[in-house]
N, C-alpha and C. Protein backbone atom coordinates (compact mmCIF):
# COMPACT_ATOMS: atom_id res chain seq x y z
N UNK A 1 -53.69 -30.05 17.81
CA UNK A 1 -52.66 -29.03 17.82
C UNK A 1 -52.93 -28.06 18.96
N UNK A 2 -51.80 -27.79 19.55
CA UNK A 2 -51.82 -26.64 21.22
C UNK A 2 -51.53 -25.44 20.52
N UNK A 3 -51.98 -24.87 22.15
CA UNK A 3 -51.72 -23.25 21.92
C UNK A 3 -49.98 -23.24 22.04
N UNK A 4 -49.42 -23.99 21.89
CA UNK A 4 -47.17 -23.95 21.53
C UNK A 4 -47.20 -23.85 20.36
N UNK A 5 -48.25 -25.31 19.83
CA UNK A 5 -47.23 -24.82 18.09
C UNK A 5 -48.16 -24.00 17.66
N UNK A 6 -49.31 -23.03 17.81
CA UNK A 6 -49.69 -22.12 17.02
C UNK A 6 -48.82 -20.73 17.24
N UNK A 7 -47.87 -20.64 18.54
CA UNK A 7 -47.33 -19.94 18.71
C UNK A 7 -46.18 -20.06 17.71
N UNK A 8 -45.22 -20.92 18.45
CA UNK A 8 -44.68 -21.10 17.05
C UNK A 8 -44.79 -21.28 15.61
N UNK A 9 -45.71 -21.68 15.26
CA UNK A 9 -46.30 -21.08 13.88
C UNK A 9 -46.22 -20.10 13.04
N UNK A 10 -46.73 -19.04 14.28
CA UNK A 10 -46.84 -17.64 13.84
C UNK A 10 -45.51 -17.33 14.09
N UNK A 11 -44.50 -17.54 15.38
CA UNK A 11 -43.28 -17.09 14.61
C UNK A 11 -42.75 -16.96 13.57
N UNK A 12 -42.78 -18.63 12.76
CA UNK A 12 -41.96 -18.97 11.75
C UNK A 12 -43.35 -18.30 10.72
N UNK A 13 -44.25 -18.07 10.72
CA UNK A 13 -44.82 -17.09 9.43
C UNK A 13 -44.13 -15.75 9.65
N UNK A 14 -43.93 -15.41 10.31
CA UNK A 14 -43.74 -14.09 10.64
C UNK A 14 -42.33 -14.10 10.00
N UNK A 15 -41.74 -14.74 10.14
CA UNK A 15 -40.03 -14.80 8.98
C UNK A 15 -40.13 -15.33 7.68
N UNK A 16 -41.17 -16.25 7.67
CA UNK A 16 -41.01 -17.21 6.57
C UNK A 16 -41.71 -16.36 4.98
N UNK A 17 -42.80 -15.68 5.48
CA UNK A 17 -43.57 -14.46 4.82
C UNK A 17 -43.78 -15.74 3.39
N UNK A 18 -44.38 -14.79 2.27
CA UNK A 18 -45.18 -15.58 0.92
C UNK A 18 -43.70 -16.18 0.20
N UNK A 19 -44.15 -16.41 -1.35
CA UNK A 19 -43.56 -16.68 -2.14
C UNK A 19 -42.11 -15.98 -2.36
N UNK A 20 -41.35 -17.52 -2.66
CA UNK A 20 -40.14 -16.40 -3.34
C UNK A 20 -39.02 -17.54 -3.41
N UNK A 21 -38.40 -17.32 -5.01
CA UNK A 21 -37.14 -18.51 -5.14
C UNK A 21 -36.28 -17.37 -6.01
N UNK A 22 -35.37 -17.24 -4.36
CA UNK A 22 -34.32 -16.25 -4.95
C UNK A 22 -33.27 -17.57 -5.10
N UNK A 23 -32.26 -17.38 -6.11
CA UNK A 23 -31.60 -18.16 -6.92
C UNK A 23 -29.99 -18.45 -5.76
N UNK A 24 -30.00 -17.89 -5.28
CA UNK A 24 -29.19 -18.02 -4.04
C UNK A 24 -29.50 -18.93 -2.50
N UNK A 25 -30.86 -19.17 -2.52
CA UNK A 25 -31.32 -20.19 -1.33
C UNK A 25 -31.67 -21.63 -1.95
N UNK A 26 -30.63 -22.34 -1.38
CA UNK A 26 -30.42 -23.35 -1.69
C UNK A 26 -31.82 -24.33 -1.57
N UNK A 27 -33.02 -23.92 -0.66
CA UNK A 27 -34.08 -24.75 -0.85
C UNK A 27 -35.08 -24.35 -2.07
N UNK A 28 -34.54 -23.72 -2.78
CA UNK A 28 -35.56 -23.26 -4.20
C UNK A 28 -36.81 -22.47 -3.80
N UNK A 29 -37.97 -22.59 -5.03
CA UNK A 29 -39.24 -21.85 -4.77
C UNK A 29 -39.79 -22.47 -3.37
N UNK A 30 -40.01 -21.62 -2.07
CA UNK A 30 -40.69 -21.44 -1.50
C UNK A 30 -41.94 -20.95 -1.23
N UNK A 31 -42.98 -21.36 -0.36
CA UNK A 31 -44.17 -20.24 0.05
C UNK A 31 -44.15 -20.84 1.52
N UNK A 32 -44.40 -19.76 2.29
CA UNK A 32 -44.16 -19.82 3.75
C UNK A 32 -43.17 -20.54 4.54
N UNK A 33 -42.14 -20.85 3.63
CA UNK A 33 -41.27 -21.43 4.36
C UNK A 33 -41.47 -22.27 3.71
N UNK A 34 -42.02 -23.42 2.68
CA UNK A 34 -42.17 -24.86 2.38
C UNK A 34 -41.79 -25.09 1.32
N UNK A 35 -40.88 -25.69 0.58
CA UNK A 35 -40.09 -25.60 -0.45
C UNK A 35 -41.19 -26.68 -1.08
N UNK A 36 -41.10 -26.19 -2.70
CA UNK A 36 -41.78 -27.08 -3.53
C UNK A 36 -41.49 -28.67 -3.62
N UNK A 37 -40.19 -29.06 -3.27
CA UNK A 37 -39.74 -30.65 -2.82
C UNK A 37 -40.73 -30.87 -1.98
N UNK A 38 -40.87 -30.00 -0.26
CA UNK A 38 -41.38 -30.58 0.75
C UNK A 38 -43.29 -30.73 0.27
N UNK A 39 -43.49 -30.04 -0.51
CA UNK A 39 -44.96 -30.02 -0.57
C UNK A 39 -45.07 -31.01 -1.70
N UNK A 40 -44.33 -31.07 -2.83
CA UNK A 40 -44.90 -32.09 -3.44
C UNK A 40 -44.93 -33.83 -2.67
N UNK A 41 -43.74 -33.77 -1.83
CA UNK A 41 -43.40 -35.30 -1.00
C UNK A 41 -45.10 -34.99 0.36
N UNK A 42 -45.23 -34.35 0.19
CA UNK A 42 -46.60 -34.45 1.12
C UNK A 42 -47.83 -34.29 0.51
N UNK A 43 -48.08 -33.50 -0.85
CA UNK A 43 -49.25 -33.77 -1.61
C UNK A 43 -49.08 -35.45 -2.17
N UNK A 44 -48.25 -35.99 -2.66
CA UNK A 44 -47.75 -37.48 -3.09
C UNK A 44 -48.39 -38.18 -1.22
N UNK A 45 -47.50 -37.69 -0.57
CA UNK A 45 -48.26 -38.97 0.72
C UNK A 45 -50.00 -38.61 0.96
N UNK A 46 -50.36 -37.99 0.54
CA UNK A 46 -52.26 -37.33 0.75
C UNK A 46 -52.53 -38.01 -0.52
N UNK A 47 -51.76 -38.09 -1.50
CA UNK A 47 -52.32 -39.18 -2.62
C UNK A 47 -53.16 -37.81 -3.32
N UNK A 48 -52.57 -36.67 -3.48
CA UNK A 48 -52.79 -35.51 -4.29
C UNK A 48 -52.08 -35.29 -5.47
N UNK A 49 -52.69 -34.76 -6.16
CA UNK A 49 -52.04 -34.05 -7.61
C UNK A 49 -50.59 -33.05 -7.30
N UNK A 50 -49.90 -33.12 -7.72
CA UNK A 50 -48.83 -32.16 -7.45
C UNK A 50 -49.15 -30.78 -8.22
N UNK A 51 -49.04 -29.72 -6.93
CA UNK A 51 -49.57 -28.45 -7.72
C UNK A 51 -48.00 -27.50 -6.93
N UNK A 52 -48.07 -26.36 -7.80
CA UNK A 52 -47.15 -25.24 -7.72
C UNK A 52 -46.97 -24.73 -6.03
N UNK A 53 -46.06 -24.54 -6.01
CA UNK A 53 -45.77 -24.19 -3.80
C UNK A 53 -46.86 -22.84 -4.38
N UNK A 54 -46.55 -22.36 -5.23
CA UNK A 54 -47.72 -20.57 -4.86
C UNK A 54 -48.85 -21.41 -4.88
N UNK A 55 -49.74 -22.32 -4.62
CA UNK A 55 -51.26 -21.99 -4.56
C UNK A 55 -51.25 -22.78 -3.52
N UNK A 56 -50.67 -23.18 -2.40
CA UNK A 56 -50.53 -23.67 -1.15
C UNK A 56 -51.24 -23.41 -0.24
N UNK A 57 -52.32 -23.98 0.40
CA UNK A 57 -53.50 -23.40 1.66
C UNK A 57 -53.03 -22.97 2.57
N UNK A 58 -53.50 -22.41 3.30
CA UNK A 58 -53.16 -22.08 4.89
C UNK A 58 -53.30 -23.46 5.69
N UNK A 59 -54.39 -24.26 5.17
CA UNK A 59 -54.37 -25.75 5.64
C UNK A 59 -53.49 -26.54 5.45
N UNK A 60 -53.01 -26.62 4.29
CA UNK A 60 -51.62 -27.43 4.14
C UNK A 60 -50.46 -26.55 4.80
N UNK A 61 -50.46 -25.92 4.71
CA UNK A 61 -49.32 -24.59 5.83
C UNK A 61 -48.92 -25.69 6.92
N UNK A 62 -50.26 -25.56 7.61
CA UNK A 62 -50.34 -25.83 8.96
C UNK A 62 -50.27 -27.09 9.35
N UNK A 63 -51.07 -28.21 8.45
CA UNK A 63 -50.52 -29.44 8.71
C UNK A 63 -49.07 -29.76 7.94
N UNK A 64 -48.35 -29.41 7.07
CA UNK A 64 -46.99 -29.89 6.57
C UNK A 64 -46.49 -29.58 8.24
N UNK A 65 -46.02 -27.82 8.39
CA UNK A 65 -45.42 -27.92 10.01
C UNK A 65 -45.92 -28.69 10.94
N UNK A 66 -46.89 -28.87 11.02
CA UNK A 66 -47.20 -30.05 12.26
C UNK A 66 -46.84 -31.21 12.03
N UNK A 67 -46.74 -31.90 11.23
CA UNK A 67 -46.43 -33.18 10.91
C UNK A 67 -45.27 -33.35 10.71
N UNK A 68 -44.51 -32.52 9.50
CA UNK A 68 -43.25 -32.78 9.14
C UNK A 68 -42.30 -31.86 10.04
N UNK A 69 -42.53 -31.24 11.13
CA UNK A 69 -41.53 -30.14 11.15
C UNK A 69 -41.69 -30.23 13.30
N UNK A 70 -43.02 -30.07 13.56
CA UNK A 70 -43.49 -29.96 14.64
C UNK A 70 -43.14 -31.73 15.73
N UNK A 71 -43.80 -32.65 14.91
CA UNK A 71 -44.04 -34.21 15.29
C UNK A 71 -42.59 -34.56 15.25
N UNK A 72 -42.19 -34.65 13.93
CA UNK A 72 -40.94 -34.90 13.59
C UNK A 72 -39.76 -34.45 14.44
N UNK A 73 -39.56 -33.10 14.32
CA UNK A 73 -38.65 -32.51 15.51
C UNK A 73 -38.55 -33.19 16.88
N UNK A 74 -39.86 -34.26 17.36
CA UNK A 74 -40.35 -34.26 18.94
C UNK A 74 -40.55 -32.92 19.80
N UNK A 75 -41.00 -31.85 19.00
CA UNK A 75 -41.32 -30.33 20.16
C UNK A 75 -42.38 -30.71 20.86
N UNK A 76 -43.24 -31.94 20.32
CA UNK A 76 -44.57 -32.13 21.45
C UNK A 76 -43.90 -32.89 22.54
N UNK A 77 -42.94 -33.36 22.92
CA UNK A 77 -41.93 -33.97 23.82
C UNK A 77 -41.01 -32.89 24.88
N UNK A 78 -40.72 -31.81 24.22
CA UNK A 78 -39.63 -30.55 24.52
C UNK A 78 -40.46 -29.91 25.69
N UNK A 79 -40.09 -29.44 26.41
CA UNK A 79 -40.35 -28.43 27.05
C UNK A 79 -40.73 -26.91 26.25
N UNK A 80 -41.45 -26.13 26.66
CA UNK A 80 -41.27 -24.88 25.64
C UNK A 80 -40.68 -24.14 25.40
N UNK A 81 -39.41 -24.31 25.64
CA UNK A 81 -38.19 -23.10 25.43
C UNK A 81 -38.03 -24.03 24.37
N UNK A 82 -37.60 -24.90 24.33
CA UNK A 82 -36.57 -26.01 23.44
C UNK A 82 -37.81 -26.10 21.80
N UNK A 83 -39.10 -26.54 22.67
CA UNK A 83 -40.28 -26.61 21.68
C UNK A 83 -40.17 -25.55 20.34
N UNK A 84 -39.77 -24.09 21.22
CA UNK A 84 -39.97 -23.33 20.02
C UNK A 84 -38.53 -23.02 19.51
N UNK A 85 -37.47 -23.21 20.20
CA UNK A 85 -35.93 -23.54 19.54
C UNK A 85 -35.80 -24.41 18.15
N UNK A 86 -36.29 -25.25 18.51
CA UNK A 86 -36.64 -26.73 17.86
C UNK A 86 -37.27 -27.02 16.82
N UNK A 87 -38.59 -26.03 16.78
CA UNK A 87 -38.90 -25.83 15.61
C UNK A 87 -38.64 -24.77 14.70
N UNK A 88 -38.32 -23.90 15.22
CA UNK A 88 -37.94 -22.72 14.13
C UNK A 88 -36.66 -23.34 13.47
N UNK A 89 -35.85 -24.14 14.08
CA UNK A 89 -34.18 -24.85 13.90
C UNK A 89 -34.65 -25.56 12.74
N UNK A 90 -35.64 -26.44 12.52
CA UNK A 90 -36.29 -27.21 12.10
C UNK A 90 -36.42 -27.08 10.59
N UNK A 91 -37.23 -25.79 10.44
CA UNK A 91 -38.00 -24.99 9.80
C UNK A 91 -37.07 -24.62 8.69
N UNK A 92 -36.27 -23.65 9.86
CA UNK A 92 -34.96 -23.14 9.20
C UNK A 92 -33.70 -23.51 8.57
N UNK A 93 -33.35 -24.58 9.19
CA UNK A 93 -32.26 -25.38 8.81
C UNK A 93 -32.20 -26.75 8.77
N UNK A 94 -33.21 -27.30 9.10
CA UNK A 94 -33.61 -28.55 8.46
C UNK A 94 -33.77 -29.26 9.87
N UNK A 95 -34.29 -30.32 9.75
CA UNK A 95 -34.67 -31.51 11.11
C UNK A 95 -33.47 -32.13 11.90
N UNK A 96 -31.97 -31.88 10.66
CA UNK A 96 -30.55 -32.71 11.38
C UNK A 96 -29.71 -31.55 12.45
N UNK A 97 -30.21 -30.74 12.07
CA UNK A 97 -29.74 -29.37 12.94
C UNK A 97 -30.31 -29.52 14.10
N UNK A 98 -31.22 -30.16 14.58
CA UNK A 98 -32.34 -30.06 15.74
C UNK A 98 -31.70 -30.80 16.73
N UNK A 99 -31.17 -32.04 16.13
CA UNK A 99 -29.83 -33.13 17.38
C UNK A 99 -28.90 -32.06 17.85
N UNK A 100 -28.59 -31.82 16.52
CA UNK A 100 -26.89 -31.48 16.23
C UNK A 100 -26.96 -30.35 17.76
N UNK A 101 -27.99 -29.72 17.47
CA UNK A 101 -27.86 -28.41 18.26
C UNK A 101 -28.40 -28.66 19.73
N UNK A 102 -29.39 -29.58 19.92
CA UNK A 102 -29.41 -30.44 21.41
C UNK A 102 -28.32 -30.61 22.56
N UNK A 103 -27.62 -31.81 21.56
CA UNK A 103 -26.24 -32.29 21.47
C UNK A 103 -25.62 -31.04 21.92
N UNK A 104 -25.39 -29.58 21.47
CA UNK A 104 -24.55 -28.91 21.97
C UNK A 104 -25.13 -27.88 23.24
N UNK A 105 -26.52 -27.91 23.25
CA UNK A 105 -26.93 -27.53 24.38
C UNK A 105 -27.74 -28.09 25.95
N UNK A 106 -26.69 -29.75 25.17
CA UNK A 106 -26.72 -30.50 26.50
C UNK A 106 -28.23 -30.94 27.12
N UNK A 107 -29.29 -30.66 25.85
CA UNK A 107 -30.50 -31.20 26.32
C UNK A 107 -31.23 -30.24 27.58
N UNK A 108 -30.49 -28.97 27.74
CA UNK A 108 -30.86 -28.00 28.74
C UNK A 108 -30.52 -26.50 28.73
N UNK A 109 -30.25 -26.11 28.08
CA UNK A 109 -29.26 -25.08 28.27
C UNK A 109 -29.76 -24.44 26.40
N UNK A 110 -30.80 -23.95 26.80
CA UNK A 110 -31.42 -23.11 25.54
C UNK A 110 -30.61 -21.82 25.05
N UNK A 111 -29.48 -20.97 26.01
CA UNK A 111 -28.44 -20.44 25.36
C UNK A 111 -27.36 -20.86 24.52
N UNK A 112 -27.07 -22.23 24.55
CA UNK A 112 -26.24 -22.97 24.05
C UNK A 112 -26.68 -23.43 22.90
N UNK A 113 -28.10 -23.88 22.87
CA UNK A 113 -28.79 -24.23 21.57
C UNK A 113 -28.53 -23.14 20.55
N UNK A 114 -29.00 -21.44 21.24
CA UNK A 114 -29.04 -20.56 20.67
C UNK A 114 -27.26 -19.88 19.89
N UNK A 115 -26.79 -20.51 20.51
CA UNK A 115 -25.10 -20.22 20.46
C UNK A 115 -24.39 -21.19 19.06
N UNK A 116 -25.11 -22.27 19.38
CA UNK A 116 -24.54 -23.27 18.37
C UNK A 116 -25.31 -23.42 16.81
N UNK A 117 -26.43 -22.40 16.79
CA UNK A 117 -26.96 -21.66 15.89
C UNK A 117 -26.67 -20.72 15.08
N UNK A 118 -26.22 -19.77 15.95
CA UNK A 118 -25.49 -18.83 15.38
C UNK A 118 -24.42 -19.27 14.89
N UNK A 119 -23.56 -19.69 15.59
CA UNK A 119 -22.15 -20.36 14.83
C UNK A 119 -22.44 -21.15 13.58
N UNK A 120 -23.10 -21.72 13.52
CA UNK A 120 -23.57 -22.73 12.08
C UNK A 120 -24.37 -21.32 11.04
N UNK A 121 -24.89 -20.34 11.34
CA UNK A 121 -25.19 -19.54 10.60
C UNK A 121 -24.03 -18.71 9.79
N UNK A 122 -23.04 -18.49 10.82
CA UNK A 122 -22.02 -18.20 10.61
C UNK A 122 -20.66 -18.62 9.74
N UNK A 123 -20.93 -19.78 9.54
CA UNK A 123 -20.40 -21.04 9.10
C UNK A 123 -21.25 -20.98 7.61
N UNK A 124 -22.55 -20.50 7.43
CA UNK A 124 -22.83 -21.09 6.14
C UNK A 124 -22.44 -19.54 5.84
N UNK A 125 -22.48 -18.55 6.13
CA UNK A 125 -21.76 -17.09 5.37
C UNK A 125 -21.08 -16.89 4.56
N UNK A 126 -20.07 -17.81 5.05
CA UNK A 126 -18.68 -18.19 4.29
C UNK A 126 -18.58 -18.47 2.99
N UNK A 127 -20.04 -19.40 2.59
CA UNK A 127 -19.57 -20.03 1.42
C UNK A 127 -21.01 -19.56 0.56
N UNK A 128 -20.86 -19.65 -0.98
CA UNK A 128 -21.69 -19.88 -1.77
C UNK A 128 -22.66 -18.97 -1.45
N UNK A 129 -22.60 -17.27 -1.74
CA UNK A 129 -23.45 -16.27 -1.56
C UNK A 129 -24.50 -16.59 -0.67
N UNK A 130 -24.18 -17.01 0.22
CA UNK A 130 -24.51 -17.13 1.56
C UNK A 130 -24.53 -16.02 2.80
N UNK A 131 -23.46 -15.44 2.06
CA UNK A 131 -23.64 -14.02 3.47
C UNK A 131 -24.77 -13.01 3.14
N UNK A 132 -25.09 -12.78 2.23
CA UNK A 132 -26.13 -12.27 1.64
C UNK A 132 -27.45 -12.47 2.69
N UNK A 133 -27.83 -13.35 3.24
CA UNK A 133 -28.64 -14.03 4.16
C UNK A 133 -28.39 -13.88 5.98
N UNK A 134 -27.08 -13.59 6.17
CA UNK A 134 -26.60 -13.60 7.36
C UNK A 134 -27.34 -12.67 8.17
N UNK A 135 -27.35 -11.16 7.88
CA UNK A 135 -28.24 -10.69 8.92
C UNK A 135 -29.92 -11.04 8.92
N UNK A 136 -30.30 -11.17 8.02
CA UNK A 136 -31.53 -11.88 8.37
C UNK A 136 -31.70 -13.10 9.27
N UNK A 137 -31.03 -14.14 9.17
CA UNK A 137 -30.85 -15.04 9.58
C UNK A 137 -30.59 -14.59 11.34
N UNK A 138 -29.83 -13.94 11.91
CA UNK A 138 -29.00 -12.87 12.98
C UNK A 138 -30.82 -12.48 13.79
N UNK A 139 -31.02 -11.56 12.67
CA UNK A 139 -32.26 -11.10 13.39
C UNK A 139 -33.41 -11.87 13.36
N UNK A 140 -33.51 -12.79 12.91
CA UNK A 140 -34.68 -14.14 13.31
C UNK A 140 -34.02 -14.72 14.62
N UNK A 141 -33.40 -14.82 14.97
CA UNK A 141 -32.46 -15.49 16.20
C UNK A 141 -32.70 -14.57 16.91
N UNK A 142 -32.30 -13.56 16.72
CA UNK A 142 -32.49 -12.56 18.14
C UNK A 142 -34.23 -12.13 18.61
N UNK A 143 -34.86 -12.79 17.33
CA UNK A 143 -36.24 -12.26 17.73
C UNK A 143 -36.75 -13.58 18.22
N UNK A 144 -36.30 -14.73 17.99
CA UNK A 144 -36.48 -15.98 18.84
C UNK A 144 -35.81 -16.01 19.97
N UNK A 145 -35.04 -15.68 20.26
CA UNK A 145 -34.48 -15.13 21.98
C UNK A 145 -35.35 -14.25 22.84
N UNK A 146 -35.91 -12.96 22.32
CA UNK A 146 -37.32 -12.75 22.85
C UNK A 146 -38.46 -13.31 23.21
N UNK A 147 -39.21 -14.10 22.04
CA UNK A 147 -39.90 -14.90 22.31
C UNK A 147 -39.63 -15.61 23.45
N UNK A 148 -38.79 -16.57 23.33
CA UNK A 148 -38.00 -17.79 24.58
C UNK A 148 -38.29 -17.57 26.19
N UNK A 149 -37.93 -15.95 25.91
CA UNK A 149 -37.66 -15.52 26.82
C UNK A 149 -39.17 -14.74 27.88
N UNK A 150 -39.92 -15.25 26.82
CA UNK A 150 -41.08 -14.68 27.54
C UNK A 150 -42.09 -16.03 28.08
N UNK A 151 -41.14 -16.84 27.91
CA UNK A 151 -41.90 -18.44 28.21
C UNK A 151 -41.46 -18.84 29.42
């Protein structure tokens, strides 16, 4: 693992913060971002006991994103604008968002990635106490545009 995805890492801790299954986010109990689905489908591939997302290591933290989120995405492939686009997209809205949003930023054009983000954020507002989430969502984007921008 590089000094990219620990950067990105710490982004997505830095939004993703501890525990919490508010009844309105459609990925259920979380801790750091890792929904109890994604950790039990990766304690099951380690050939582990299935335990509760709250007692989750900082070790499993770090390898679930690297493996499932980091590898998966291809950010070790990306350049580092896209790298850390790519994974926070990832993170945040799942691994099919990561084309989708490529696809609209033409494989170059990291404002466009960032554009076709927002619009899909915008898009989930709409429905199913979803706006509830919108400015958060707003200001993780704009604080990943900083970042980007210092790369």
């Amino acid at each position: 693992m590089d000094n990219l995805f620990q950067k990105a890492l710490n982004f997505v801790l830095k939004w993703e913060g501890g525990y919490t299954n508010n009844p309105y986010d459609k990925g259920g109990a979380t801790n750091k971002g890792i929904t109890q689905y994604t950790y039990n489908s990766w304690l099951k591939s380690q050939k582990l006991q299935i335990r509760d997302i709250k007692n989750i290591s900082d070790y499993e933290v770090k390898e679930i994103y690297f493996q499932n989120y980091w590898k998966k995405a291809g950010c070790d492939k990306m350049s580092p604008k896209f790298a850390l686009l790519a994974f926070d997209t990832a993170v945040n809205m799942g691994l099919a968002r990561v084309n989708q949003f490529m696809k609209a930023a033409q494989w170059k054009y990291p404002e466009k990635f960032i554009a076709a983000r927002e619009a899909k954020y915008k898009e989930f507002a709409k429905y199913d106490n979803q706006k509830i989430f919108l400015k958060g969502w707003l200001n993780r984007l704009d604080d990943l545009k900083k970042l980007i921008s210092t790369i």
